[in-house]
Protein backbone atom coordinates (compact mmCIF):
# COMPACT_ATOMS: atom_id res chain seq x y z
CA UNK A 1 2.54 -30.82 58.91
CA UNK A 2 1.60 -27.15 59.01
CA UNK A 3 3.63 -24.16 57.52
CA UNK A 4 4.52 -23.16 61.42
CA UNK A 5 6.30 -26.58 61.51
CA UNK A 6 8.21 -25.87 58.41
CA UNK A 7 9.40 -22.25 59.45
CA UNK A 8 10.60 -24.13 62.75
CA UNK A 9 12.56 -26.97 61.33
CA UNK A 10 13.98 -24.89 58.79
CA UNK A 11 15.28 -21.81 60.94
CA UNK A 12 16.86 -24.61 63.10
CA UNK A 13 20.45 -25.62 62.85
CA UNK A 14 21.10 -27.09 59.46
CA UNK A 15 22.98 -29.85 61.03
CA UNK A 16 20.24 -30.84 63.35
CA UNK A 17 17.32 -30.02 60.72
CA UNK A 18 17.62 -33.31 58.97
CA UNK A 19 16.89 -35.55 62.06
CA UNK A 20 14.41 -33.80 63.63
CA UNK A 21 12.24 -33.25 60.04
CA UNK A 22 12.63 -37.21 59.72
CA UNK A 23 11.26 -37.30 63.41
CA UNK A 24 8.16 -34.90 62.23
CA UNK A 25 7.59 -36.86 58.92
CA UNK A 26 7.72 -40.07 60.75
CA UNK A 27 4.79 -38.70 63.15
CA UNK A 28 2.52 -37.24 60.62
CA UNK A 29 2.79 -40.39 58.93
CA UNK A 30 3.39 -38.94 55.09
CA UNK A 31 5.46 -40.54 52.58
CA UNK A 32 5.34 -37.80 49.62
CA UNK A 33 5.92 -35.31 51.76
CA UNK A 34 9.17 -36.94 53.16
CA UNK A 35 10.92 -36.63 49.39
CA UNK A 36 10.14 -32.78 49.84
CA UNK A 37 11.67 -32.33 52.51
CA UNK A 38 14.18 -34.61 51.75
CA UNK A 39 14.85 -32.39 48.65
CA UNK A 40 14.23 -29.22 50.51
CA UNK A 41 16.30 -29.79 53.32
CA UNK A 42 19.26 -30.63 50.49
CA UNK A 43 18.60 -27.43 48.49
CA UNK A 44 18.90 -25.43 52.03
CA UNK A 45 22.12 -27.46 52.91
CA UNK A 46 23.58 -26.69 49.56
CA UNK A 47 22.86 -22.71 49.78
CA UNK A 48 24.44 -22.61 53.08
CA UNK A 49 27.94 -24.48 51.97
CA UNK A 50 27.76 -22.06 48.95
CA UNK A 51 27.12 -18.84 51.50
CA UNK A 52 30.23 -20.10 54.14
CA UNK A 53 32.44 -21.01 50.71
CA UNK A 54 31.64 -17.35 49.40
CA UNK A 55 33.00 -15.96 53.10
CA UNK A 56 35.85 -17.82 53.11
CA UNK A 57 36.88 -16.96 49.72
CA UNK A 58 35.67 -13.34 49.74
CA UNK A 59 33.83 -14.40 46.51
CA UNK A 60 30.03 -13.34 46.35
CA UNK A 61 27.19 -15.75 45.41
CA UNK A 62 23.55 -15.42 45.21
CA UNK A 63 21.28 -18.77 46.76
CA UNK A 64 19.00 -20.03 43.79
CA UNK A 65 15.66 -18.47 44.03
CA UNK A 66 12.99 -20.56 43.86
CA UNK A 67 10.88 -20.84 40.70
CA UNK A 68 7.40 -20.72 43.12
CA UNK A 69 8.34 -17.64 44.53
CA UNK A 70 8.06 -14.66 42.87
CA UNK A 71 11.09 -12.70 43.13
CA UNK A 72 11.42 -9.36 44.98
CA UNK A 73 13.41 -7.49 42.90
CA UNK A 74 11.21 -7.39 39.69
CA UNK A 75 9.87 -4.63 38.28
CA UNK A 76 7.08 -4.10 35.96
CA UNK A 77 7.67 -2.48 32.80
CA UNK A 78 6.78 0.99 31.95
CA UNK A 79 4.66 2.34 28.99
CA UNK A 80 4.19 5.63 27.49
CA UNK A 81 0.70 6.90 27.51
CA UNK A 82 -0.78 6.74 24.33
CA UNK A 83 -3.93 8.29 25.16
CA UNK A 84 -5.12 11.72 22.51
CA UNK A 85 -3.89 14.77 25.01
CA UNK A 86 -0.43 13.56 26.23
CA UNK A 87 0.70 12.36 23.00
CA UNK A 88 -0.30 15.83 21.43
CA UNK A 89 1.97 17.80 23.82
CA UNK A 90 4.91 15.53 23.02
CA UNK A 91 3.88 15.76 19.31
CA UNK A 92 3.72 19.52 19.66
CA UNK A 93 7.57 19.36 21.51
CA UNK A 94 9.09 17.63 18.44
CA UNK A 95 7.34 19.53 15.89
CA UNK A 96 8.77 22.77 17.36
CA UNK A 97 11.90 20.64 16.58
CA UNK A 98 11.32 19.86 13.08
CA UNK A 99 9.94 23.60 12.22
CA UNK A 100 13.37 24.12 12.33
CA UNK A 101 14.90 22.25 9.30
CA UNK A 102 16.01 23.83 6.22
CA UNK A 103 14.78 22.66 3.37
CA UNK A 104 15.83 23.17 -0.53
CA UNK A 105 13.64 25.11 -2.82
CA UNK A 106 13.76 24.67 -6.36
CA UNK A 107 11.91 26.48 -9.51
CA UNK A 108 11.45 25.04 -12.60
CA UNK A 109 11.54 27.22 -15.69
CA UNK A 110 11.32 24.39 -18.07
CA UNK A 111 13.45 21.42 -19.50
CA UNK A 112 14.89 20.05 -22.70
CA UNK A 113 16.90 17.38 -24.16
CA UNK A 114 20.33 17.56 -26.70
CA UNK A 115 22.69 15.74 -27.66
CA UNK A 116 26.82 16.38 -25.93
CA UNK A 117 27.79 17.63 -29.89
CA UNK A 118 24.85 20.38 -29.59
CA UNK A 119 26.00 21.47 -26.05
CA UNK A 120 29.35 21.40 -26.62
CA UNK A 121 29.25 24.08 -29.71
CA UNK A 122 27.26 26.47 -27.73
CA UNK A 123 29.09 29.47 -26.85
CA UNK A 124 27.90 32.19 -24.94
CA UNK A 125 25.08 34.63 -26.35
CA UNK A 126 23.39 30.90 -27.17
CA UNK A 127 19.90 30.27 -26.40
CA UNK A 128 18.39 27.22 -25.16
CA UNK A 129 14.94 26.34 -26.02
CA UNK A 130 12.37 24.97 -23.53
CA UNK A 131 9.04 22.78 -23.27
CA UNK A 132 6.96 25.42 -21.44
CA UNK A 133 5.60 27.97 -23.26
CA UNK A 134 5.56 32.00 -21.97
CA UNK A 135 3.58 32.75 -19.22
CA UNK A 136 2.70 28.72 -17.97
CA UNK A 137 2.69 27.94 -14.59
CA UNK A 138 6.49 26.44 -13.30
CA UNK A 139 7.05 23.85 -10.76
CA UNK A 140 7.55 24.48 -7.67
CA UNK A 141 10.25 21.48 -5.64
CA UNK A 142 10.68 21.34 -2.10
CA UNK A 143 13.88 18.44 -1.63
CA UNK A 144 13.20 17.40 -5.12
CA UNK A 145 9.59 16.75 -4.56
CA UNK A 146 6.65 18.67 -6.48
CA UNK A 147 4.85 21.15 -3.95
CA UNK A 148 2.74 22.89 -5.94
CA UNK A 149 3.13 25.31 -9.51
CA UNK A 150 3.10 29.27 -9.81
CA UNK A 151 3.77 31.86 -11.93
CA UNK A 152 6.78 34.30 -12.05
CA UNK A 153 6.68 37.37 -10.54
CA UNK A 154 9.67 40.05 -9.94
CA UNK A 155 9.57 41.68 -6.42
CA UNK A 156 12.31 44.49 -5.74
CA UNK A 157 14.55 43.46 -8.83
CA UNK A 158 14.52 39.88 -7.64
CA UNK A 159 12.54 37.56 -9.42
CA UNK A 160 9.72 35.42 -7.06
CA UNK A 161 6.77 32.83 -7.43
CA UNK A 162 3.32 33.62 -6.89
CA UNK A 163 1.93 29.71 -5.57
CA UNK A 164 -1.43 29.27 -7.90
CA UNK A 165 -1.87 25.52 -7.19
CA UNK A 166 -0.52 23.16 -4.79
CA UNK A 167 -0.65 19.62 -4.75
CA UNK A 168 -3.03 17.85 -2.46
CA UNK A 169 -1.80 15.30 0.37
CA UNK A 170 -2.78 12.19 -1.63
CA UNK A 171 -1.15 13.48 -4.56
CA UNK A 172 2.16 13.92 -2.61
CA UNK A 173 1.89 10.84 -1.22
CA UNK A 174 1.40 9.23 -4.31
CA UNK A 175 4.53 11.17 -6.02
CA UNK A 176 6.76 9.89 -2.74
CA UNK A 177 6.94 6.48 -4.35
């Protein structure tokens, strides 16, 4: 039995379609292919009680799809492009973003230990001594993490840093963790 024969017997009445594919099947003389239709014609019956029952209720109901055919209303999926030039303009987009940020720069002077009896006599007038000695380079902190060092310069009254080293990538890398 050909696929022309199928199209017929199936865009036939569903009332009559069961007699006359039992009339085919008995001609072509297959057995198997009686249990498909068998099961075929069943599926068809059932999606067109579910169709009028949908009508009648006002209720709306979608017929099973098959799992051999593909379905219609699948899309494939979408990727960004990945490739060197495109993903540079999009980097170049967000880093205009980013250049925007404000970050917190710190200098430090030096640092020292004491004990809360030593900093609660101090008074004012008191000096505090550090571990860097006059004239060494200072840190220099960008969000609490070591950029570079520098020594102090005063520029219009204000005092200022003159950068003299700063740390490499690997080294800020390494000072992240």
């Amino acid at each position: 039995m050909g696929e022309e024969d199928i199209e017929q017997l199936t865009s036939q009445d569903p009332d009559a379609a069961p007699d006359e594919a039992h009339k085919a099947e008995a001609e072509s003389g297959s057995a198997s292919a009686d249990m498909d239709w068998d099961a075929a014609l069943a599926e068809a019956k059932a999606a067109e009680a579910g169709k009028k029952q949908a009508g009648e209720t006002g209720a709306e109901e979608t017929a099973p799809v098959s799992k051999e055919e593909p379905a219609d209303n699948i899309e494939s999926p979408r990727f960004d492009d990945f490739s060197g030039k495109r993903s540079m303009q999009r980097g170049d987009r967000s880093l205009d973003f980013l250049l925007d940020i404000p970050l917190e720069v710190s200098v430090e002077l030096g640092r020292t230990r004491m004990v809360i009896n030593d900093l609660l006599q101090m008074g004012q007038g008191a000096i505090i001594e550090l571990n860097k000695l006059a004239g060494e380079p200072v840190e220099v902190y960008v969000s609490g993490r070591l950029l570079g060092k520098g020594e102090v310069v005063v520029v219009d009254d204000k005092f200022g840093v003159r950068l003299t080293e700063i740390i490499s990538p690997t080294e800020r890398v390494r000072n992240l963790g």
